[in-house]
N, C-alpha and C. Protein backbone atom coordinates (compact mmCIF):
# COMPACT_ATOMS: atom_id res chain seq x y z
N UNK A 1 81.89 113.09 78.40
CA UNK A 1 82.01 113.84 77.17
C UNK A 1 83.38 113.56 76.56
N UNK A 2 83.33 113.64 75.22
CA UNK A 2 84.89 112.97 74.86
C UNK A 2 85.56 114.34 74.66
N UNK A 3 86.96 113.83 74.66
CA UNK A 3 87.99 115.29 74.67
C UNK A 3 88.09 115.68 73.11
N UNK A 4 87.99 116.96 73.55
CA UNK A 4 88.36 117.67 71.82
C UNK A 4 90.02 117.18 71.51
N UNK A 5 90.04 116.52 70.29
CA UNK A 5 90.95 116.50 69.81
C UNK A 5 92.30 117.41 69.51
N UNK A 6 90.97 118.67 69.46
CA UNK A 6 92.30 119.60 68.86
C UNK A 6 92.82 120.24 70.55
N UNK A 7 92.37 119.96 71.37
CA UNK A 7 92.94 120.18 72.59
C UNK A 7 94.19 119.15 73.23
N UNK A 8 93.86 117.60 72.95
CA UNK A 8 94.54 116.96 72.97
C UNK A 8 95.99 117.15 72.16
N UNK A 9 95.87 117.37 70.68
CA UNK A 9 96.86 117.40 70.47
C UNK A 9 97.81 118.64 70.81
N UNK A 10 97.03 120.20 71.26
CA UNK A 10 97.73 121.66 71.42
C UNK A 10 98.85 120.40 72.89
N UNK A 11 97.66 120.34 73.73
CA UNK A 11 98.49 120.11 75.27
C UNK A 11 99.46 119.01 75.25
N UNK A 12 99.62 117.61 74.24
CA UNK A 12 100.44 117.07 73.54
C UNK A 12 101.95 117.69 73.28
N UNK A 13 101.35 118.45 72.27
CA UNK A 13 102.31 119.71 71.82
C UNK A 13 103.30 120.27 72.52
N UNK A 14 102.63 120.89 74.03
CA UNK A 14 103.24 121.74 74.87
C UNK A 14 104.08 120.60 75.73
N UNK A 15 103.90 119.27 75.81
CA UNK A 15 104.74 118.75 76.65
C UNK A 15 105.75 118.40 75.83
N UNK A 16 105.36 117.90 74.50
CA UNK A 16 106.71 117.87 73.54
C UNK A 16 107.41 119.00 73.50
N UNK A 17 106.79 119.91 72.90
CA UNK A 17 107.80 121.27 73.42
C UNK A 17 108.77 121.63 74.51
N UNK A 18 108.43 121.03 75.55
CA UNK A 18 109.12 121.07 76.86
C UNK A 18 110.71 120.51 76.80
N UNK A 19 110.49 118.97 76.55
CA UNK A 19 111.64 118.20 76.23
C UNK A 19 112.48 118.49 75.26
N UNK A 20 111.94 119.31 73.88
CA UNK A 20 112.73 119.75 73.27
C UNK A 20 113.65 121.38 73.19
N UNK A 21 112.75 121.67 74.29
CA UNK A 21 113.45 123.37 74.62
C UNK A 21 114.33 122.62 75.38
N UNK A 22 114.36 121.74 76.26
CA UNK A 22 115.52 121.44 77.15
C UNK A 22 116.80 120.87 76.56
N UNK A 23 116.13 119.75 75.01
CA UNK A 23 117.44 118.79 74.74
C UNK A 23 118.03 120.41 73.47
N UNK A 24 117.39 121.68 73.13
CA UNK A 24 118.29 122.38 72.55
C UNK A 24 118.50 123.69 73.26
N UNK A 25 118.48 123.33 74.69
CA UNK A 25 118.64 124.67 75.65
C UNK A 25 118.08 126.10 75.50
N UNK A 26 117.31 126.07 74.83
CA UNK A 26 116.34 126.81 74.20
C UNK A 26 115.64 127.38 75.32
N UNK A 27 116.14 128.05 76.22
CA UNK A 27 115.04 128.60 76.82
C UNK A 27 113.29 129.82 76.84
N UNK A 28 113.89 130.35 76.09
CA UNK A 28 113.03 131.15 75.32
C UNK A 28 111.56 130.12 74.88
N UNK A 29 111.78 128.96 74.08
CA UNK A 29 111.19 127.82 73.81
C UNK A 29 110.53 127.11 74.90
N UNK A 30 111.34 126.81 76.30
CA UNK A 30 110.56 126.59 77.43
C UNK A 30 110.34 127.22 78.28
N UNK A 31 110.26 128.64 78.25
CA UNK A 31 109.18 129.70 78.82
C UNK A 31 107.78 129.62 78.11
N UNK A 32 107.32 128.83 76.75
CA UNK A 32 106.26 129.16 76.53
C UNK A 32 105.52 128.05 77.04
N UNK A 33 105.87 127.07 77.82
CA UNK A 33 105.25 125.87 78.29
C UNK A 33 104.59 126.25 79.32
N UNK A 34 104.47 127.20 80.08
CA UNK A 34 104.49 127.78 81.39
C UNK A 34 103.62 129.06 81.12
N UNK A 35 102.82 128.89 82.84
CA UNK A 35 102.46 130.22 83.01
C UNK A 35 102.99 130.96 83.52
N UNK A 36 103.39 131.90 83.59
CA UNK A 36 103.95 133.31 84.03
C UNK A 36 104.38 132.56 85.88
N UNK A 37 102.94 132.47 86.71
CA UNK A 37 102.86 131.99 87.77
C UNK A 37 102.87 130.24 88.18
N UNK A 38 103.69 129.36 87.07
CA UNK A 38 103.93 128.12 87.28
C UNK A 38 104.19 127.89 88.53
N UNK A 39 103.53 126.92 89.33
CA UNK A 39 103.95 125.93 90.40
C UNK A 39 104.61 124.95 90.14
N UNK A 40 105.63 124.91 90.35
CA UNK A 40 106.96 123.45 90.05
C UNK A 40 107.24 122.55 90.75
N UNK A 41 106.76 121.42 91.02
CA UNK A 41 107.83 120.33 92.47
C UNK A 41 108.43 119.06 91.82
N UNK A 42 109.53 119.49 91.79
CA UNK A 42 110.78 118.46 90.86
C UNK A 42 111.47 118.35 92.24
N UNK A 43 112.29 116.37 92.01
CA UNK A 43 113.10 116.20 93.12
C UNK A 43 114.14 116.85 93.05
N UNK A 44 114.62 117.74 92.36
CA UNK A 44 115.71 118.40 92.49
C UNK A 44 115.61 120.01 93.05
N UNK A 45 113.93 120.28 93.39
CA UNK A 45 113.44 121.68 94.31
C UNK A 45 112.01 122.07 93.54
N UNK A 46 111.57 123.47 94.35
CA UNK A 46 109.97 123.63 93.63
C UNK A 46 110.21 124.97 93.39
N UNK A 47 109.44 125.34 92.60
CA UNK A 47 109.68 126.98 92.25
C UNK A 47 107.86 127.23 92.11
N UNK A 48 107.83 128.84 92.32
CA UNK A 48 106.82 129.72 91.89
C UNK A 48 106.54 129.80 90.86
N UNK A 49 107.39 130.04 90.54
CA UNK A 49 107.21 131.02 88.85
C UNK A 49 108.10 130.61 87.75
N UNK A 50 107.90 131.08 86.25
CA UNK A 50 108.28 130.59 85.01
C UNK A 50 109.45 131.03 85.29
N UNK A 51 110.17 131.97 85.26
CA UNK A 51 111.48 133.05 84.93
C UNK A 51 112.34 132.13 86.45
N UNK A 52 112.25 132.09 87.17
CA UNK A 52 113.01 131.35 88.65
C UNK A 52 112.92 129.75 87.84
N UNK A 53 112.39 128.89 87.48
CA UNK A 53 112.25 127.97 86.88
C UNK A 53 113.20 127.33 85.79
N UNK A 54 112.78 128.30 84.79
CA UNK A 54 113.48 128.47 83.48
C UNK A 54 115.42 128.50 84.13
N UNK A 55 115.22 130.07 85.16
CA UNK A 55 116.68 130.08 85.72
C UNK A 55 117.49 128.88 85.75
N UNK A 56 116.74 128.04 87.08
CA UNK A 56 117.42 127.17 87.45
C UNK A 56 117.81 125.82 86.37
N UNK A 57 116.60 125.76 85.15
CA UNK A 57 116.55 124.74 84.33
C UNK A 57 117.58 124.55 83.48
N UNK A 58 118.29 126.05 82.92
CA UNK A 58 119.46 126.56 82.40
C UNK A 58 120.62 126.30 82.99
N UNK A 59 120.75 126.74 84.45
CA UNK A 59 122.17 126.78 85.38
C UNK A 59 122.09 124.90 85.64
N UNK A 60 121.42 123.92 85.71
CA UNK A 60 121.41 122.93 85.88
C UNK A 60 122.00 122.08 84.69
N UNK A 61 121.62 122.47 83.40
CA UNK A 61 121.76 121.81 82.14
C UNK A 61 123.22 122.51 81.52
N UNK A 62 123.86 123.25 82.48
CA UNK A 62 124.86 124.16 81.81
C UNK A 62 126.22 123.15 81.26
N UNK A 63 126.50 122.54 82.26
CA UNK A 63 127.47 121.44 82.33
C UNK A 63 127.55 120.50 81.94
N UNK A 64 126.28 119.80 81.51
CA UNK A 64 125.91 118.35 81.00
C UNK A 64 126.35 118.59 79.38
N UNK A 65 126.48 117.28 78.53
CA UNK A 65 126.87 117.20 77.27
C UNK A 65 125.84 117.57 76.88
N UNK A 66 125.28 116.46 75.82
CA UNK A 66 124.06 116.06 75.23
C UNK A 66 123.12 115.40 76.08
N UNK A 67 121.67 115.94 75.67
CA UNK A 67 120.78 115.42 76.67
C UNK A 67 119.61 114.80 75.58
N UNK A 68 118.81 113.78 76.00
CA UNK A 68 117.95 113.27 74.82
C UNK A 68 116.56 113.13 75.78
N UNK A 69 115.38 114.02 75.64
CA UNK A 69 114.09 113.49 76.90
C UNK A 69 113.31 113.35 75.73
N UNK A 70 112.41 112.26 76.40
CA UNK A 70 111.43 111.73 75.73
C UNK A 70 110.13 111.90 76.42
N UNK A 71 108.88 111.92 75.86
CA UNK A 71 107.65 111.83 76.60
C UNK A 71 106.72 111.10 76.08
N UNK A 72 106.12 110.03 76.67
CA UNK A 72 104.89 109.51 76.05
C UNK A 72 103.91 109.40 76.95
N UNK A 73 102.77 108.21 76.51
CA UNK A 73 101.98 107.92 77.38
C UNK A 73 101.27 108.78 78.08
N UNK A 74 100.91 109.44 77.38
CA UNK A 74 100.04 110.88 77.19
C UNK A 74 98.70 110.65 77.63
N UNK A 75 97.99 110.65 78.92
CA UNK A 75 96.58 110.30 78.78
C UNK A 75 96.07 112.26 79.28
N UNK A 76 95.59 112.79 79.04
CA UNK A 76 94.55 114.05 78.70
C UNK A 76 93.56 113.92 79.20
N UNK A 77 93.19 114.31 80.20
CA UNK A 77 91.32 115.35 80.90
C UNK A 77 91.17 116.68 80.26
N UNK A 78 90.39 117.14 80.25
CA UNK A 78 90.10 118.37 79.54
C UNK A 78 88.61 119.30 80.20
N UNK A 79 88.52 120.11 81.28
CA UNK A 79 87.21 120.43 81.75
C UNK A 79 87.31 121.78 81.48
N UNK A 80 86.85 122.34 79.91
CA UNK A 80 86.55 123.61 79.74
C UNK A 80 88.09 124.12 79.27
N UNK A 81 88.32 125.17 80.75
CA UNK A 81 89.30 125.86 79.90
C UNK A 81 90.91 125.41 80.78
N UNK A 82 90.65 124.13 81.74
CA UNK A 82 91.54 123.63 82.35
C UNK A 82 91.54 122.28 81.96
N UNK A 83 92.69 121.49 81.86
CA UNK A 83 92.81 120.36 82.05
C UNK A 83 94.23 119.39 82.86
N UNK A 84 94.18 118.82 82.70
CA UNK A 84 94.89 117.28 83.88
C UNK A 84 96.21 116.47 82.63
N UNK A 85 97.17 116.29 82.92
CA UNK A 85 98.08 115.33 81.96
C UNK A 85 98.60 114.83 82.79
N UNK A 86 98.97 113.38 82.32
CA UNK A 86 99.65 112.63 83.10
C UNK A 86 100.65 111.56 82.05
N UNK A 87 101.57 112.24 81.93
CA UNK A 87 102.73 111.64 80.86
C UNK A 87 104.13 110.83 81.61
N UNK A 88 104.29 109.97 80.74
CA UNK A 88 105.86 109.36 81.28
C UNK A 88 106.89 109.88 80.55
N UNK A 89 108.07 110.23 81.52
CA UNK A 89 109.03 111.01 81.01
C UNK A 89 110.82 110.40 80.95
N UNK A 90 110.96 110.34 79.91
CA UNK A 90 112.44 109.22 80.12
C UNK A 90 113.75 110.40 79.73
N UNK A 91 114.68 110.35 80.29
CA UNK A 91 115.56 111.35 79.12
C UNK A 91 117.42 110.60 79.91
N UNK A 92 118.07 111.03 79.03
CA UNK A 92 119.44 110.69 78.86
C UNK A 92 120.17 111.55 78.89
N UNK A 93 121.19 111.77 80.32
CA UNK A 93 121.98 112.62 80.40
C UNK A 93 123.47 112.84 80.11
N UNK A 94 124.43 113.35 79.25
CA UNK A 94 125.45 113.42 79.42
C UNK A 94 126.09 114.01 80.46
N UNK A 95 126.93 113.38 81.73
CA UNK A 95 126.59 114.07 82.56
C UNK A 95 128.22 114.93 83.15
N UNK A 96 128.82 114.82 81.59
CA UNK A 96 130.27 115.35 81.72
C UNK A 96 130.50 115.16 80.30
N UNK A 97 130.42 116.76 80.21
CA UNK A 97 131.03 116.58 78.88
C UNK A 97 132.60 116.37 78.23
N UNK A 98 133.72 116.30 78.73
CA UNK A 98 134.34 115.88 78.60
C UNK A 98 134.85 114.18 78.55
N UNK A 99 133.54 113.59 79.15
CA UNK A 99 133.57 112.42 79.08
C UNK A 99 132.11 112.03 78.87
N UNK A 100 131.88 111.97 77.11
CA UNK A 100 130.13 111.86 77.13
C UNK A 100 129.86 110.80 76.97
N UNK A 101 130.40 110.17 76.99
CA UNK A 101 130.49 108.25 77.25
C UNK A 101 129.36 107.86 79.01
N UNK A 102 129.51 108.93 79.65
CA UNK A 102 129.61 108.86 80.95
C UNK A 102 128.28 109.49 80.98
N UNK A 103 127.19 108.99 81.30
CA UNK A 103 125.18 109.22 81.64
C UNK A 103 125.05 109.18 82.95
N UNK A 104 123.87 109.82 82.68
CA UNK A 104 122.29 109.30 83.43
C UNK A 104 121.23 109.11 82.87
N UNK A 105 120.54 108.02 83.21
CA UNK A 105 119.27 107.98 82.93
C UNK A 105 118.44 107.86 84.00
N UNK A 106 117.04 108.49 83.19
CA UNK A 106 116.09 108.71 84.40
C UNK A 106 114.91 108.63 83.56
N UNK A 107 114.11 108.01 84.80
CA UNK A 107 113.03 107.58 84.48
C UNK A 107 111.77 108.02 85.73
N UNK A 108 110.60 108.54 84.89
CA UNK A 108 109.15 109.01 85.89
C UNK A 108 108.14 109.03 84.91
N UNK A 109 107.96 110.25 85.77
CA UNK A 109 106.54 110.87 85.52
C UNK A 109 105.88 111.57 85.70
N UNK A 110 105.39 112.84 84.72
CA UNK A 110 104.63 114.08 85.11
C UNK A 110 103.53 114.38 85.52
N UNK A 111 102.97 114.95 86.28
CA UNK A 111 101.44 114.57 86.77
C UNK A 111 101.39 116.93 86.67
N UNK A 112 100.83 116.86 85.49
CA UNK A 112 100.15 118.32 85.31
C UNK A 112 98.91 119.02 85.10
N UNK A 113 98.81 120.43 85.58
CA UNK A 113 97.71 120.93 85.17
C UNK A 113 97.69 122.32 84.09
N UNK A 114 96.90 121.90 83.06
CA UNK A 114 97.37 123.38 82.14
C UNK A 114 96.20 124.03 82.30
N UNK A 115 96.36 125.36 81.57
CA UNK A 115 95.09 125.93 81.42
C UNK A 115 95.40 126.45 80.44
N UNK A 116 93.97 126.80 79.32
CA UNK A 116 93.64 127.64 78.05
C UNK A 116 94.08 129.01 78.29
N UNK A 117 95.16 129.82 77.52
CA UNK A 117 95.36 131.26 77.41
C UNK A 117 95.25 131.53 76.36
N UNK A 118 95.32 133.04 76.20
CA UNK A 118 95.02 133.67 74.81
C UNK A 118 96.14 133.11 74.00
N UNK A 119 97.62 132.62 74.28
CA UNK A 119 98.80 132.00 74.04
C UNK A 119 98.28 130.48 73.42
N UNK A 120 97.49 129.88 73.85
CA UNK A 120 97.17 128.12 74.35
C UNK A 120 97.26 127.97 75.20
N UNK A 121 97.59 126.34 75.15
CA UNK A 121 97.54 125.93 77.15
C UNK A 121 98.45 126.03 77.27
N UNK A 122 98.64 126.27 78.56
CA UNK A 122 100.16 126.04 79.22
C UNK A 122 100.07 125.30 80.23
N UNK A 123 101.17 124.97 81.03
CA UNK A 123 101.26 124.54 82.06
C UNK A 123 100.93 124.93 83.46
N UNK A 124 100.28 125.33 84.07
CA UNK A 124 100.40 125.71 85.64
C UNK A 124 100.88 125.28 87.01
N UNK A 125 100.92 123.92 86.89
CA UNK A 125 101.34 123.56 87.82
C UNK A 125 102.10 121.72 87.11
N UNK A 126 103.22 121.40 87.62
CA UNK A 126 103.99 120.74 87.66
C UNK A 126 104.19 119.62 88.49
N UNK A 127 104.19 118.38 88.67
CA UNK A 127 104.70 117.20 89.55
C UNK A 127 105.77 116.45 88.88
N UNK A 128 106.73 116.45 89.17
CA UNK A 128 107.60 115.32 88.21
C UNK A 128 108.14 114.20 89.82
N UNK A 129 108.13 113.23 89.21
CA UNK A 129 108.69 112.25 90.03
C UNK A 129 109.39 111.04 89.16
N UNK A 130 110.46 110.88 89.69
CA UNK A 130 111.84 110.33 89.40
C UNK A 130 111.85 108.74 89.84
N UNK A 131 111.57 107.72 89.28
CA UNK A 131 111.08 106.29 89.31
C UNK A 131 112.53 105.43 89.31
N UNK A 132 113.33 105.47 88.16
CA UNK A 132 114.45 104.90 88.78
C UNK A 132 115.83 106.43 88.13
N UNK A 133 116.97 106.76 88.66
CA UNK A 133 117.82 107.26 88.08
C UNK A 133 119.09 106.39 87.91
N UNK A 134 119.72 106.13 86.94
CA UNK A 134 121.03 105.05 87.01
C UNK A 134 121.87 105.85 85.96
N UNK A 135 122.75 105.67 86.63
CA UNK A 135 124.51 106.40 86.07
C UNK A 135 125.18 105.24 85.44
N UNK A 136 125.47 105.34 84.36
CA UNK A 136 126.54 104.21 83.71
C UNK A 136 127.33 104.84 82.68
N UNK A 137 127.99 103.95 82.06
CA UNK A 137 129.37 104.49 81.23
C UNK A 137 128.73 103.10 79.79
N UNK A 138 129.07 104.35 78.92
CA UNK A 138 128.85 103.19 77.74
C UNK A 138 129.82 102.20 77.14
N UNK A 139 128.83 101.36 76.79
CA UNK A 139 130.03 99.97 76.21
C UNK A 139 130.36 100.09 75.11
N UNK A 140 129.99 101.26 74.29
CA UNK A 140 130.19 101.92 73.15
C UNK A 140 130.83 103.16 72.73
N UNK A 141 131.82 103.45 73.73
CA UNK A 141 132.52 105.00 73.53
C UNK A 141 132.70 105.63 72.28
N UNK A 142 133.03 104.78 70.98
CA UNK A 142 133.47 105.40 69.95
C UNK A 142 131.99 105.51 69.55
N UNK A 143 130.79 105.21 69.67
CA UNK A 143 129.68 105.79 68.57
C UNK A 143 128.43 106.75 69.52
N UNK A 144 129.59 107.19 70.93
CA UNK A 144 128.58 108.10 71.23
C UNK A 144 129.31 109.61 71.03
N UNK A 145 128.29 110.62 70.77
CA UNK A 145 128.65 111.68 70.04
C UNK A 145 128.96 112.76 71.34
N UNK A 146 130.13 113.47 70.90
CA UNK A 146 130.44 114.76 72.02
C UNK A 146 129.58 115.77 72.04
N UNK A 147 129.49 116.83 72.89
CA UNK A 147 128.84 117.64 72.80
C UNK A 147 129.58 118.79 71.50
């Protein structure tokens, strides 16, 4: 059966949403990606729940400059009122802001499950895995921007 479109693009939506509550620290913004009872397993730990999640997503990003995540490669299952995503996730870390010349980049991939709420979909459960991470210093100091 082919996927409803307009499902594709809501659950689309919610992963873009994600990356951009993070690159404007917006947490409020990435509590709505999530269910209340999110399952999380990131190489950096796993959490229960949205609010413990969100916590740590905040106290982690506190220190970093500017951050830039990207998501594509969006392929979508959809069975009823659950479905399956499996997106690639790239993002760019400043990883001192006093020196934002000075990154990380990282590179994976999300492997999720949302489900339909009276809200939309959200997320329920979480896989991220971390493919390559590399730290470098730019060859361009004067045209990268401070925090």
């Amino acid at each position: 059966m082919p996927i409803d479109q307009d499902d594709r693009t809501a659950i689309s939506d919610v992963l873009t949403r994600y990356t951009t509550a993070i690159d404007l620290r917006d947490w409020t913004l990435y509590r709505t990606c999530f269910t209340d009872d999110v399952t999380a397993d990131f190489p950096t730990g796993s959490w229960t729940n949205r609010e413990d999640l969100a916590t740590f997503m905040d106290e982690w990003h506190a220190d970093l400059g500017l951050t830039v995540h990207h998501v594509s490669n969006v392929v979508v299952t959809v069975d009823g009122d659950t479905a399956t995503a499996r997106s690639h996730g790239n993002a760019v870390l400043q990883t001192d802001r006093a020196h934002p010349e000075k990154f990380l980049e990282l590179h994976g991939f999300y492997d999720d499950t949302l489900v339909r709420t009276p809200d939309g979909w959200r997320i329920s459960h979480r896989t991220a895995k971390v493919v390559s991470a590399v730290t470098q210093e730019s060859s361009q100091p004067a045209l990268v921007s401070a925090p």
